[in-house]
Protein backbone atom coordinates (compact mmCIF):
# COMPACT_ATOMS: atom_id res chain seq x y z
CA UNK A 1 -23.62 -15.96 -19.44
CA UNK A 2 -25.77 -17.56 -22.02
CA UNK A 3 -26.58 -21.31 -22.18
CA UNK A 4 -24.67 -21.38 -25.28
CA UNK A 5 -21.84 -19.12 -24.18
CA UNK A 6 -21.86 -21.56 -21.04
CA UNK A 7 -21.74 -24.87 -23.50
CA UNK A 8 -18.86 -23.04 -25.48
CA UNK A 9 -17.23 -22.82 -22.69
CA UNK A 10 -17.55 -26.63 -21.08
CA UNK A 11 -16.49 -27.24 -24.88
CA UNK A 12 -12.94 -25.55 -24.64
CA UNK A 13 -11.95 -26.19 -21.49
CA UNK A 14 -12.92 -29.81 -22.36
CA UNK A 15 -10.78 -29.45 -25.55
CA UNK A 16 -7.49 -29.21 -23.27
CA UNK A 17 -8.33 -32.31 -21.60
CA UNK A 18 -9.12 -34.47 -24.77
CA UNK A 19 -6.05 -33.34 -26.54
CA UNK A 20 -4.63 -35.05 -23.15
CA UNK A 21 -6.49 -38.17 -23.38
CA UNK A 22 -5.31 -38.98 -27.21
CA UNK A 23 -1.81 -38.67 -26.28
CA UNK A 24 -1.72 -40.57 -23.20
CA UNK A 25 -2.51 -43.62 -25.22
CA UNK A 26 1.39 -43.84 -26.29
CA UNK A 27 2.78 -44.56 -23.32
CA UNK A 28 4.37 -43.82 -20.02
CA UNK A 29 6.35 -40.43 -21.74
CA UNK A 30 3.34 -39.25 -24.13
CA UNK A 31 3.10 -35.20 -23.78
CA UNK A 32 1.33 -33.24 -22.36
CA UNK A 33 0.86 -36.06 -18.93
CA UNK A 34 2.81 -35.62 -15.63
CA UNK A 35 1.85 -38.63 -14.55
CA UNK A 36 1.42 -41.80 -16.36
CA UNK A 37 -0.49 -45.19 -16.16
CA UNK A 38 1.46 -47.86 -17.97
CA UNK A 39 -0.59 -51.19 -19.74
CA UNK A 40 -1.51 -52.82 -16.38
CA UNK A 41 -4.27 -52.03 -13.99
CA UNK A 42 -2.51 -48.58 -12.05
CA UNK A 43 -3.09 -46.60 -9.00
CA UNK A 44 -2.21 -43.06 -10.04
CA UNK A 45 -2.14 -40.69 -7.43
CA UNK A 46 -1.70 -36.97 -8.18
CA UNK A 47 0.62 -34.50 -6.25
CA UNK A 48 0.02 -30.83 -5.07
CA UNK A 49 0.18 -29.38 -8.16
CA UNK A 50 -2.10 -29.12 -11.48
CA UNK A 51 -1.38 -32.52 -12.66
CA UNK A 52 -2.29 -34.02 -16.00
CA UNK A 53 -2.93 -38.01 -14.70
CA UNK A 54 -3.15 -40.16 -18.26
CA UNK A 55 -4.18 -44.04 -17.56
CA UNK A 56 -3.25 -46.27 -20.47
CA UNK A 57 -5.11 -49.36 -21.45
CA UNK A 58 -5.06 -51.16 -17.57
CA UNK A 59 -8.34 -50.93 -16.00
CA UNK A 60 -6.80 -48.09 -13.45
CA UNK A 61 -7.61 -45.50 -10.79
CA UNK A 62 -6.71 -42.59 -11.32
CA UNK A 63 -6.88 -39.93 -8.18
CA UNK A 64 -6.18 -36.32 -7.95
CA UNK A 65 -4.83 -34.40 -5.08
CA UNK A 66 -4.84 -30.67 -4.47
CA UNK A 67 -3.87 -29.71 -7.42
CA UNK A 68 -6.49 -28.33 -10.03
CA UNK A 69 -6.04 -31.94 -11.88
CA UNK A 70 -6.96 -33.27 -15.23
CA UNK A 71 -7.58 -36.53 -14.79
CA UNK A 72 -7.41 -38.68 -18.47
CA UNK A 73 -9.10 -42.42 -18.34
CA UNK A 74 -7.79 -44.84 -21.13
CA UNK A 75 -9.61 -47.91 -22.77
CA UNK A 76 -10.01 -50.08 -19.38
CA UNK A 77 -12.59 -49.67 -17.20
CA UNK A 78 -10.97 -46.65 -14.98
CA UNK A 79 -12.17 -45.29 -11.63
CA UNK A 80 -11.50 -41.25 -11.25
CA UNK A 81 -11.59 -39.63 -8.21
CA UNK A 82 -11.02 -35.75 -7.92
CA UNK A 83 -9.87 -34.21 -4.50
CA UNK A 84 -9.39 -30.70 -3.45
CA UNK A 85 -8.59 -29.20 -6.91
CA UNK A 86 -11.41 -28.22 -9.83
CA UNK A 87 -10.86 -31.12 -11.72
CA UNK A 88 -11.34 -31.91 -15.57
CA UNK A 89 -11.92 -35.51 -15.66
CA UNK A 90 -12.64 -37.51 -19.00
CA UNK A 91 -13.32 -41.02 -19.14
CA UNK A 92 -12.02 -43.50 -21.55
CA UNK A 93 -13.51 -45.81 -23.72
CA UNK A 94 -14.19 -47.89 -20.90
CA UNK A 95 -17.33 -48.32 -18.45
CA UNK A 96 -15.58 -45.80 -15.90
CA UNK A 97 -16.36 -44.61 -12.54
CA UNK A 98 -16.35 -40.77 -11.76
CA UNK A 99 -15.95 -39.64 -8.18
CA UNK A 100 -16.52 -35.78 -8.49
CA UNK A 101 -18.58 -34.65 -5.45
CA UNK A 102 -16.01 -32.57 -3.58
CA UNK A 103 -17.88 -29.81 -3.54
CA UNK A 104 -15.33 -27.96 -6.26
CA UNK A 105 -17.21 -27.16 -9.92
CA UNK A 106 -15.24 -29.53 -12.15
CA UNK A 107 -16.00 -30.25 -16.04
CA UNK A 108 -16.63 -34.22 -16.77
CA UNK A 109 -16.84 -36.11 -19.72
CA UNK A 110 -17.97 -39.49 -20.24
CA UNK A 111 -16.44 -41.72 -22.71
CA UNK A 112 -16.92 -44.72 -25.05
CA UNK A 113 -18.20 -47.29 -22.50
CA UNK A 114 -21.34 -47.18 -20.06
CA UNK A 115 -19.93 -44.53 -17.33
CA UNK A 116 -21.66 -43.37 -13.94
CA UNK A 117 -20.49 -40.19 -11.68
CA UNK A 118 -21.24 -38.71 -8.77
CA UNK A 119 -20.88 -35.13 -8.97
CA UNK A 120 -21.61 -32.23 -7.44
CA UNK A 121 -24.86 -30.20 -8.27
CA UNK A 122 -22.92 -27.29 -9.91
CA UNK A 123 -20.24 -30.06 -11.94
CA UNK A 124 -20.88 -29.72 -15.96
CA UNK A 125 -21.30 -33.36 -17.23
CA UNK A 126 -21.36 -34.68 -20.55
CA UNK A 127 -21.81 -38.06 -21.44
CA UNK A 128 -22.18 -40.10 -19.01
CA UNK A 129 -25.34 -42.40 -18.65
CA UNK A 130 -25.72 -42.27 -14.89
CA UNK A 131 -25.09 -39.38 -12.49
CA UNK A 132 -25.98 -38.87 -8.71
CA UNK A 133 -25.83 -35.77 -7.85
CA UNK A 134 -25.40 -34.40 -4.59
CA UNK A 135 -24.68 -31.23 -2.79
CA UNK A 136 -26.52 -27.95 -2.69
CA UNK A 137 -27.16 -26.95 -6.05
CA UNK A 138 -26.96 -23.35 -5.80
CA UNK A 139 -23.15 -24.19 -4.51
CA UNK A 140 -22.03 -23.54 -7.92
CA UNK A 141 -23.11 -19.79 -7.46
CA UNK A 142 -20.92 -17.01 -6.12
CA UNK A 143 -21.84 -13.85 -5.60
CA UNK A 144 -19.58 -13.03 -2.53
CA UNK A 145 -19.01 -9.31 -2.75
CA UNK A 146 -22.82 -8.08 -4.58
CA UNK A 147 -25.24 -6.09 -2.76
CA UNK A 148 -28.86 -6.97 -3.56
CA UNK A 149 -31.92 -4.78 -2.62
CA UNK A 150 -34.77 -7.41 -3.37
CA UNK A 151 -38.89 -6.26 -3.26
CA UNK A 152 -42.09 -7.53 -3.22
CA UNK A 153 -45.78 -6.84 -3.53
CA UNK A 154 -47.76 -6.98 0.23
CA UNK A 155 -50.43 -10.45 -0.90
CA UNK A 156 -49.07 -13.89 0.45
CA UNK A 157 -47.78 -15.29 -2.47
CA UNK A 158 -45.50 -12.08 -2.83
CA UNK A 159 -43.80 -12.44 0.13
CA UNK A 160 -42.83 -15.91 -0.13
CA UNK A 161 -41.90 -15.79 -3.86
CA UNK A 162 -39.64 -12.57 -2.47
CA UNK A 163 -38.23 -14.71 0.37
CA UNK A 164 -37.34 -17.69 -1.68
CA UNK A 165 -34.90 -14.84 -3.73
CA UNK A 166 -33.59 -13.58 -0.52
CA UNK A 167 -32.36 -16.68 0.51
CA UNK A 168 -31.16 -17.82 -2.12
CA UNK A 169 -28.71 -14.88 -2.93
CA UNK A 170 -27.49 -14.65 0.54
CA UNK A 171 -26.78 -18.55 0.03
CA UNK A 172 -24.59 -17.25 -2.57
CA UNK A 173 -22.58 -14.84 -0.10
CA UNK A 174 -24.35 -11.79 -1.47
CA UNK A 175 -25.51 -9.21 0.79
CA UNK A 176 -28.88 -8.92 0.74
CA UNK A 177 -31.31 -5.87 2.07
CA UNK A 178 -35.25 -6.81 2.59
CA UNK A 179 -37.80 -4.38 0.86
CA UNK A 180 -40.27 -7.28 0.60
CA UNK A 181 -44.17 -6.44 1.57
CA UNK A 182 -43.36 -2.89 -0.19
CA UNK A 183 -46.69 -2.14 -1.60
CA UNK A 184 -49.24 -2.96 -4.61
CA UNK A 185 -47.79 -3.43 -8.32
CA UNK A 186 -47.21 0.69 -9.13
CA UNK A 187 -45.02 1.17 -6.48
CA UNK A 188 -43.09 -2.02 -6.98
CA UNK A 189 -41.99 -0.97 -10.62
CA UNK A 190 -42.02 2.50 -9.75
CA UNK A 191 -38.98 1.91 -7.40
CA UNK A 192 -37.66 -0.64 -9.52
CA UNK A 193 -37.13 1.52 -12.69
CA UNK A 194 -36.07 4.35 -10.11
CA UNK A 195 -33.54 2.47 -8.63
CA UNK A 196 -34.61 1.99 -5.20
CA UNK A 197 -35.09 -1.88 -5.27
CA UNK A 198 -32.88 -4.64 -7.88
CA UNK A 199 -35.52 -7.09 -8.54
CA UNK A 200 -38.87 -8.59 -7.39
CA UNK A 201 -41.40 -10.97 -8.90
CA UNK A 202 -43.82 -9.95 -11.14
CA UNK A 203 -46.28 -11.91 -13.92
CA UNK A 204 -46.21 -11.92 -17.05
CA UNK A 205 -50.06 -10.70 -18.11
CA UNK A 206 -49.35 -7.49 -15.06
CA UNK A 207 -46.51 -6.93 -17.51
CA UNK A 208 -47.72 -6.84 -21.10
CA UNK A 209 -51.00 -5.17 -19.57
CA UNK A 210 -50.86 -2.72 -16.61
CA UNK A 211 -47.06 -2.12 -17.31
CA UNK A 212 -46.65 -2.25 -20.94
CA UNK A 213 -50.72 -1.38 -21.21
CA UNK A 214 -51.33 -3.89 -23.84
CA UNK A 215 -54.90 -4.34 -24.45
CA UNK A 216 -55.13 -8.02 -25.70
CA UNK A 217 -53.12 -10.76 -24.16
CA UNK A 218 -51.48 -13.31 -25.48
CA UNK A 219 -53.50 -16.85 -24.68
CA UNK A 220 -50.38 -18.73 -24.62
CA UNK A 221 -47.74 -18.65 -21.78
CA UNK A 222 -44.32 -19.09 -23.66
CA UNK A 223 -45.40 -16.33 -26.42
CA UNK A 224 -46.74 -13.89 -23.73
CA UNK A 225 -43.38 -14.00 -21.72
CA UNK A 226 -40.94 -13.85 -24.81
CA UNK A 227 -43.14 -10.65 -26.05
CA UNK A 228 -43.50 -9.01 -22.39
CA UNK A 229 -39.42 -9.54 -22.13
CA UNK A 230 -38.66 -8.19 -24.88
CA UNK A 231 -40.70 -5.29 -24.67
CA UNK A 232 -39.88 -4.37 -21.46
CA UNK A 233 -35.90 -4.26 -21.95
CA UNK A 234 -36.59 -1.13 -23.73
CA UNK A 235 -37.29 0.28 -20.23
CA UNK A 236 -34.26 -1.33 -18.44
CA UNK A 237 -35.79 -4.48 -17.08
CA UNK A 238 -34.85 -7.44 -17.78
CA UNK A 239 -37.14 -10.76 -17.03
CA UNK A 240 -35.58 -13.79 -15.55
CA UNK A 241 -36.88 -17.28 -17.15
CA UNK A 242 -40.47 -17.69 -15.87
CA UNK A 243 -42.12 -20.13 -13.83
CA UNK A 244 -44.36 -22.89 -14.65
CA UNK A 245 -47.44 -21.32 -11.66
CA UNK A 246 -50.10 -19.56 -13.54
CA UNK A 247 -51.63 -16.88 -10.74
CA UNK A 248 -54.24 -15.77 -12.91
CA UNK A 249 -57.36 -14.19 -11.47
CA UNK A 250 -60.23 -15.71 -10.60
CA UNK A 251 -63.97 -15.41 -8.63
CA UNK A 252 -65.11 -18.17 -5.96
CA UNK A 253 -67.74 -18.76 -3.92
CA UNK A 254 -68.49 -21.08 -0.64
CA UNK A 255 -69.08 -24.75 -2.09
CA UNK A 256 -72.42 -24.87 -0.30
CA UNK A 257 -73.56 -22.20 -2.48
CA UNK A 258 -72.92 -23.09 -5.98
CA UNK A 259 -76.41 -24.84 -6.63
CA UNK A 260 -78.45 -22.61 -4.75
CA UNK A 261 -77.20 -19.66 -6.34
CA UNK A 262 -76.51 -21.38 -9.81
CA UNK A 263 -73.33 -19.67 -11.00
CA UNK A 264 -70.12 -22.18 -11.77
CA UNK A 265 -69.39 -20.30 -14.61
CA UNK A 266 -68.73 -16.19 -14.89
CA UNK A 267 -71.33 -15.96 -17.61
CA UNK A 268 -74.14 -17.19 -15.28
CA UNK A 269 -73.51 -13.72 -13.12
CA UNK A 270 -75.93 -12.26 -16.05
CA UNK A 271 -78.78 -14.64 -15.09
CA UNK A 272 -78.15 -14.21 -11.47
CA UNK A 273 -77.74 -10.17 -11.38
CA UNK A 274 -81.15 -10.16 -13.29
CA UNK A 275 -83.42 -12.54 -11.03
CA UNK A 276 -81.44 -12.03 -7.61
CA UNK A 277 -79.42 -8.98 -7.72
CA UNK A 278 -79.01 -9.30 -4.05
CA UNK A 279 -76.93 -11.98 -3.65
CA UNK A 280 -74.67 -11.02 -6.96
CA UNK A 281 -72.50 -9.76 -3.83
CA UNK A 282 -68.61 -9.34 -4.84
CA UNK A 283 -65.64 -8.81 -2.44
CA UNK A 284 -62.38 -6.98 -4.27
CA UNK A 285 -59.43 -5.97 -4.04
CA UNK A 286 -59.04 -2.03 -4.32
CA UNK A 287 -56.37 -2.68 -7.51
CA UNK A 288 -58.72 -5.41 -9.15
CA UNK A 289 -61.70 -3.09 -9.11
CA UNK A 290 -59.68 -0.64 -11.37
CA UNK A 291 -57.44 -2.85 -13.37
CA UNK A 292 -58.25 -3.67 -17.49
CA UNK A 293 -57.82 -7.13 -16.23
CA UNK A 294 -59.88 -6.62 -13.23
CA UNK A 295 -63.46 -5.88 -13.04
CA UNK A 296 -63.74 -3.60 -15.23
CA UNK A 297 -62.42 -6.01 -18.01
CA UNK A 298 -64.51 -8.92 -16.67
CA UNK A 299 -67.74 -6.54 -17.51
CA UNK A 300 -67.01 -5.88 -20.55
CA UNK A 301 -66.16 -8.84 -21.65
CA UNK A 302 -69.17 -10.78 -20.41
CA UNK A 303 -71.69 -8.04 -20.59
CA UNK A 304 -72.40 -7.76 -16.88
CA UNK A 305 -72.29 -5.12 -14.76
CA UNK A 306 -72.40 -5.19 -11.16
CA UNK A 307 -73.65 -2.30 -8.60
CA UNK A 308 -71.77 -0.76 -6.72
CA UNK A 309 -73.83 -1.36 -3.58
CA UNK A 310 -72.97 -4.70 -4.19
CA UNK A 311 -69.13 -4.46 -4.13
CA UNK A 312 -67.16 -4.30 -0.96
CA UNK A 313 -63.53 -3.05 -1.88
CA UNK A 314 -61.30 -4.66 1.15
CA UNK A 315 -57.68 -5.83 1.38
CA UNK A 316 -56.72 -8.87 -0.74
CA UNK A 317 -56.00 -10.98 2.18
CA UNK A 318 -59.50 -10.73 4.09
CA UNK A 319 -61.33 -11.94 0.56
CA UNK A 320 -61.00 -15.45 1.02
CA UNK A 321 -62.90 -15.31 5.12
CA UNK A 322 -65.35 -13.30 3.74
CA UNK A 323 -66.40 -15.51 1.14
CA UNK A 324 -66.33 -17.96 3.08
CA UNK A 325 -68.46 -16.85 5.73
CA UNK A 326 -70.62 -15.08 3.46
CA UNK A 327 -72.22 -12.21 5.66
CA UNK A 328 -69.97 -9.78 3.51
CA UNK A 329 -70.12 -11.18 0.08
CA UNK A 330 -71.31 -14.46 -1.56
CA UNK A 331 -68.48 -14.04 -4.23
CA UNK A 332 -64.70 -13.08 -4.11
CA UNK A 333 -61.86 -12.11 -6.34
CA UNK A 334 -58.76 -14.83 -5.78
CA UNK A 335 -55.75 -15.83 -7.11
CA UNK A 336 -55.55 -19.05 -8.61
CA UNK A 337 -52.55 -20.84 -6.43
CA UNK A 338 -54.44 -18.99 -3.26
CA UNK A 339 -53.64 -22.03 -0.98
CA UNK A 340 -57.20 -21.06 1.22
CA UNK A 341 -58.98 -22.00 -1.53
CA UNK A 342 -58.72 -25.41 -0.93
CA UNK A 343 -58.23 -25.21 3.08
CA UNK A 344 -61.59 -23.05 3.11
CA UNK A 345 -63.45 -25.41 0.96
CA UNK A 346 -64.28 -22.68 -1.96
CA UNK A 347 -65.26 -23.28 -5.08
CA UNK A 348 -63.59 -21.57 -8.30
CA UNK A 349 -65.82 -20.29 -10.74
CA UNK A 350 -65.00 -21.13 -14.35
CA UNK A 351 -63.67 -17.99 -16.80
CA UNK A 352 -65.56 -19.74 -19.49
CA UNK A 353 -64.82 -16.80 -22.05
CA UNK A 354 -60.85 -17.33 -21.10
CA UNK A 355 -60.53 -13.24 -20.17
CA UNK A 356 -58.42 -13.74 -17.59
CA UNK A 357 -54.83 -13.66 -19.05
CA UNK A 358 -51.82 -16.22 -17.93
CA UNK A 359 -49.69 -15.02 -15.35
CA UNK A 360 -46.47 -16.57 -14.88
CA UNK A 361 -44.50 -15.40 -11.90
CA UNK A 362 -40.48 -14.68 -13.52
CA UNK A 363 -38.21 -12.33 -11.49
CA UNK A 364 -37.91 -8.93 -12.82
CA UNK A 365 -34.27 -7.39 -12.65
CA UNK A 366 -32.84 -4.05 -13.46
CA UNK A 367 -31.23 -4.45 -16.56
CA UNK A 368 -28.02 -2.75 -15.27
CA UNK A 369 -28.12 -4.66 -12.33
CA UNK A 370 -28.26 -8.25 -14.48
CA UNK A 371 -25.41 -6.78 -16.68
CA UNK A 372 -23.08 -6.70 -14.05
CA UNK A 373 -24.48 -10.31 -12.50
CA UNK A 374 -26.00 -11.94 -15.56
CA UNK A 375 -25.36 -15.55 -13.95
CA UNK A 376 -28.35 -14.45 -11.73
CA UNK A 377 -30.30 -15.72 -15.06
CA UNK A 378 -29.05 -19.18 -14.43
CA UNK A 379 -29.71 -19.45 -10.87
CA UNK A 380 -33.06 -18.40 -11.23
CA UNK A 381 -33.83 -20.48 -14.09
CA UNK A 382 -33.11 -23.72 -11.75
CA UNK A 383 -35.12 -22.12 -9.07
CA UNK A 384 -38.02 -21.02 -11.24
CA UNK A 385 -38.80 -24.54 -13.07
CA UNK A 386 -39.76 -25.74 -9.61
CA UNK A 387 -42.73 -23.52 -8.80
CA UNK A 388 -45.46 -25.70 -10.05
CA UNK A 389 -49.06 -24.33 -9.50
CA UNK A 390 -48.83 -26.96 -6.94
CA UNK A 391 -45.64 -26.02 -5.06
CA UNK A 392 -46.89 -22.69 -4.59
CA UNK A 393 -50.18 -23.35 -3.51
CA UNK A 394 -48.78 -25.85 -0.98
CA UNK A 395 -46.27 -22.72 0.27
CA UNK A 396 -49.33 -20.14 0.20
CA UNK A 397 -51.36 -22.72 2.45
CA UNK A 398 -48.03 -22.81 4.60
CA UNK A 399 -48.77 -19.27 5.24
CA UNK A 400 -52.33 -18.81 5.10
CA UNK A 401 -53.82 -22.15 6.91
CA UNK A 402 -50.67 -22.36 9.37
CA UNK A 403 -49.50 -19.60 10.20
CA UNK A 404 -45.46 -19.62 9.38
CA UNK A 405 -43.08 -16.86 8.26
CA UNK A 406 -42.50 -16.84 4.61
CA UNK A 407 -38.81 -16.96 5.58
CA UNK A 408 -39.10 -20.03 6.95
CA UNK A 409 -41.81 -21.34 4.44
CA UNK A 410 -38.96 -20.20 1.96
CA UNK A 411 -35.73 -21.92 3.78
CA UNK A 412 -37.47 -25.05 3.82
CA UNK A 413 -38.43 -24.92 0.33
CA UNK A 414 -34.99 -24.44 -0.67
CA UNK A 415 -33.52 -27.02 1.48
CA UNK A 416 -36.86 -29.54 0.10
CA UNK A 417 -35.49 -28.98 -3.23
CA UNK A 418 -31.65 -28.97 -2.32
CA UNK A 419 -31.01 -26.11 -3.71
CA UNK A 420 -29.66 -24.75 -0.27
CA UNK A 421 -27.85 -27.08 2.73
């Protein structure tokens, strides 16, 4: 559902519960209330069933049982307290107290005064001035019942990023099967257009250029995603709101190198290839060395060109020892939120011509698969905000400096950010 569908819908249900408030103020027999304060400060308890509790003008408390409750708050200072039920609870025009963390996704509403609430993660509140929230907030997701087939590429980052969606849907109750570390960008699309996976992460420049072969990117990140989204729903895929981490490529080299070899920026490679060809050595990844945003684009647009005696083409993950011991290669392709950047002590070498384009990380879904589950757009929306180029370099260190399973790097990160108990 839409954010505005969503709002529509916290707006009608809300509706029913107002049109219960402006009655209650007539008294102890006003419509619409089964139970009723009277002008003093009440105690009004609910029963078993769907009760409609209306204070009056005491400064009352008004508490629900098991029933699925609407609980009404007059012009004193009220205290509501929802129990078992899915409560709709609307304050008066007193400074009221809202007690809605029973783990139940209720609807609150603040009224005239200065109210506070504790709610639940998943509760909808409107105005109130101060809520706590507590509880797991991916609580207010069910997807009890779905079957999710969830992929990723084989590079660290991949295989956390794909975790961090694995547990969170089987948080949900959805089944969950684990394609993650499936292979290199092709065969990740290729088997999610076919069918054979639901979703995995992908970014946003690998989208508008190697999958929707886009020559020019966009240089800015909000423009780049709305254009790669909608372009790519024409081939049944529909991308999830993106995150804030910007994995764009990039060259480093050992710190201890920079001055000797004089190249902090990529346009000092021309200098360097011409005096000391030698040590222009590069370390790649097999895909980078053939991508338009790869090498061959970096060339091109810098008017370099490096031999190929001086490439070694090895997997992504040894890159970052090579470099760093430098036997191999003095330079080496990385991603930017590469957490053994920092634990090797490398230094990233500026893209002062800006080639590289932004990639956001946003989960890619089937389209028919986010038709039939299109609250997976909310969940992931929550989820995605959070992965700061600084959260995910911190989880790719996790990985790459220590050693732990990107399961457990992606449990904790969950449970770090409460979105799972």
């Amino acid at each position: 559902m839409s954010l505005t569908k969503t709002k529509a819908a916290i707006v009608a249900g809300l509706a029913v519960a107002l049109a219960a408030a402006a009655v209650s103020s007539a008294g102890p027999t006003a419509r619409g209330c089964t139970v009723n304060g009277t002008k003093g400060a009440d105690v009004l308890n609910g029963t078993g069933r769907a009760d409609v509790i209306c204070g009056a003008q005491g400064n009352d408390t008004l508490r629900g049982l098991a029933g699925n409750d609407t609980l009404v708050g007059g012009p004193g200072n009220d205290v509501l307290i929802g129990a078992a039920g899915t409560d709709i609870m609307i304050g008066g025009a007193g400074n009221d107290a809202i007690f809605a963390a029973d783990g139940r996704v209720e609807r609150i509403s603040g009224g005239g005064g200065k109210d506070r609430a504790i709610a639940d993660a998943g509760d909808k509140v409107l105005g109130v001035e101060t809520v706590k929230r507590t509880g797991a907030t991916l609580a207010q997701f069910n997807f009890r019942g779905a079957t999710f087939t969830v992929g990723s590429k084989k590079f660290t980052e991949q295989l956390i990023l794909g975790q961090i969606a694995i547990q969170a849907l089987k948080a949900t109750g959805a089944k969950v099967n684990d394609q993650t570390d499936l292979g290199g960008t092709s065969v990740n699309r290729e088997a999610l257009l076919s069918g054979k996976i639901d979703m995995y992460w992908e970014y946003t420049g690998t989208g508008w250029i190697t999958h929707l072969k886009q020559t020019k990117p966009i240089p800015d990140s909000l423009k780049q995603f709305l254009a790669v989204a909608k372009a790519d729903r024409a081939n049944g895929v529909k991308w999830l709101d993106r995150a804030p981490l910007d994995n764009t490529y990039a060259f480093a080299v050992r710190k201890e190198m920079v001055k000797k070899l004089g190249v902090t920026k990529i346009s000092d490679f021309k200098k360097l290839l011409r005096t000391n060809k030698k040590a222009a050595t590069l370390c790649i990844g097999t895909e980078f060395s053939t991508r338009d945003d790869g090498l061959p684009g970096v060339e091109k647009k810098y008017g370099i060109k490096f031999p190929s005696e001086n490439l070694a083409k090895v997997d992504e993950g040894l890159i970052y020892k090579l470099t760093d011991e430098g036997k191999v290669c003095n330079f080496g392709e990385v991603f930017a939120t590469d957490g053994r950047i920092q634990g090797l002590g490398l230094f990233v070498i500026k893209d002062d011509r800006k080639f590289f384009p932004i990639y956001n990380a946003a989960l890619t879904v089937r389209l028919s698969v986010f038709n039939k589950y299109p609250k997976l757009a909310a969940m992931f929306k929550l989820i995605s905000k959070k992965l700061t180029n600084q959260a995910m370099t911190k989880l790719n260190a996790e990985r790459d400096i220590r050693g732990r399973f990107p399961e457990e790097i992606a449990k904790a990160w969950l449970k770090q950010n409460k979105f799972i108990k």
